[in-house]
Protein backbone atom coordinates (compact mmCIF):
# COMPACT_ATOMS: atom_id res chain seq x y z
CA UNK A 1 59.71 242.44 72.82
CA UNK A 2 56.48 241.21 72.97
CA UNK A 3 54.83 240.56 76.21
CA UNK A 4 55.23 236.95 76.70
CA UNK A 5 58.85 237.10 76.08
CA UNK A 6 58.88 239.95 79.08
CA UNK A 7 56.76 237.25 81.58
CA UNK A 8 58.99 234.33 80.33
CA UNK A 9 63.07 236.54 80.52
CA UNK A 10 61.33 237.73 84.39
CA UNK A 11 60.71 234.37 85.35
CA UNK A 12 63.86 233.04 84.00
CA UNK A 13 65.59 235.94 85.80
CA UNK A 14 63.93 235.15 88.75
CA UNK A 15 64.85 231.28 89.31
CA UNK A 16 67.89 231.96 87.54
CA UNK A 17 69.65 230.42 90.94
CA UNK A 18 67.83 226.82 90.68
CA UNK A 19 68.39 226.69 87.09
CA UNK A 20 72.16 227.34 87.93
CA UNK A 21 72.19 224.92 90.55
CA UNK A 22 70.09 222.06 88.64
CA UNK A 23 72.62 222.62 85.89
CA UNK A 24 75.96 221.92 88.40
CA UNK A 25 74.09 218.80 90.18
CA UNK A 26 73.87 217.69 86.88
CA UNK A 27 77.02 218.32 85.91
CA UNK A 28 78.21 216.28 88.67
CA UNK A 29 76.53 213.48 88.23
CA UNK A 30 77.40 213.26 84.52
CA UNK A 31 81.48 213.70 85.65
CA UNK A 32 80.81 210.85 88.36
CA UNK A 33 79.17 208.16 86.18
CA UNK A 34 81.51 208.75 83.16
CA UNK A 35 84.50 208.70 86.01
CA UNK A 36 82.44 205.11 87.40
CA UNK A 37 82.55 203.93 83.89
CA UNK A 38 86.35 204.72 83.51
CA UNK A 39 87.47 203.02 86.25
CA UNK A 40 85.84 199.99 85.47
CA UNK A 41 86.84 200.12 82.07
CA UNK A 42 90.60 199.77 83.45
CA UNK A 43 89.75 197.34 86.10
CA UNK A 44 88.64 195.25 83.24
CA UNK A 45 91.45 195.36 80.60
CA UNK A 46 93.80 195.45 83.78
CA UNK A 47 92.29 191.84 84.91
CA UNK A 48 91.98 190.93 81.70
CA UNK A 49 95.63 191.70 81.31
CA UNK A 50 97.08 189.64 84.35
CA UNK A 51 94.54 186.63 83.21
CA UNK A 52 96.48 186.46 80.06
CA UNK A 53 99.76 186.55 81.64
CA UNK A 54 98.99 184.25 84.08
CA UNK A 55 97.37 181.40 81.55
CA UNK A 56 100.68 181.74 79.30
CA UNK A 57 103.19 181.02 82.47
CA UNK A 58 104.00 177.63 83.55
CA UNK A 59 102.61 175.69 86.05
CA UNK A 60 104.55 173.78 88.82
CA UNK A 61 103.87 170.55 88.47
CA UNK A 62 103.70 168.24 91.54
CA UNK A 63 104.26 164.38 91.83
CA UNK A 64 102.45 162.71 94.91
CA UNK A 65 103.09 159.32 95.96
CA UNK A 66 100.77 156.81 97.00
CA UNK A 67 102.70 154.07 97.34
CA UNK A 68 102.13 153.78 101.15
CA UNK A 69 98.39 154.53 100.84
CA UNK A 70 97.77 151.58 98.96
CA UNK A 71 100.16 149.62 100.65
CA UNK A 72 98.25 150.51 104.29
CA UNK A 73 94.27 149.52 102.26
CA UNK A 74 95.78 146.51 100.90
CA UNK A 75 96.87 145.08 103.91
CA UNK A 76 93.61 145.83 105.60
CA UNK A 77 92.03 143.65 103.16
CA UNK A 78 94.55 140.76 103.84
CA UNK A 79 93.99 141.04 107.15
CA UNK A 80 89.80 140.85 106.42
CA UNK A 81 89.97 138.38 103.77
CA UNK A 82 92.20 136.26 106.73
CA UNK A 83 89.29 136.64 109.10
C-alpha cells in the first residue's frame, strides 16, 4: 500500500465513530421524512375517500315557511301606507 492510502485508512480509522454516527443521524432522518410522507399520503386518499362518499349520499332536504314573515312586513306597510 502506498503511503497515501496508509494516511487516508489511519484517518478513516480514526473518526471511524463520527462517520458511524453521521451515517445513523442520517439514517434517521431519511426513515422520518419517508414515514412524514406516508402518513400524509394516507391522510390524503383517506379524505379523499370520505369526500367521495359523502358527495354521492343524499342530502336532507328542508322546507321553511315564510308565510308569517311576509304576512308580519306586509302589514307593517298597511299600517305605513295608512299613516
Amino acid at each position: 500500500m502506498s503511503q497515501e492510502k496508509v494516511d487516508r485508512y489511519k484517518q478513516e480509522k480514526a473518526n471511524r465513530k463520527k462517520i458511524m454516527r453521521k451515517q445513523k443521524v442520517m439514517s434517521v432522518v431519511r426513515k422520518s421524512v419517508l414515514t412524514l410522507v406516508a402518513l400524509a399520503l394516507v391522510a390524503w386518499l383517506g379524505y379523499s375517500a370520505y369526500d367521495m362518499y359523502e358527495s354521492g349520499r343524499e342530502r336532507a332536504v328542508s322546507e321553511v315557511n315564510y308565510d308569517a314573515v311576509t304576512n308580519y312586513v306586509e302589514s307593517l306597510t298597511e299600517e305605513a301606507a295608512e299613516e
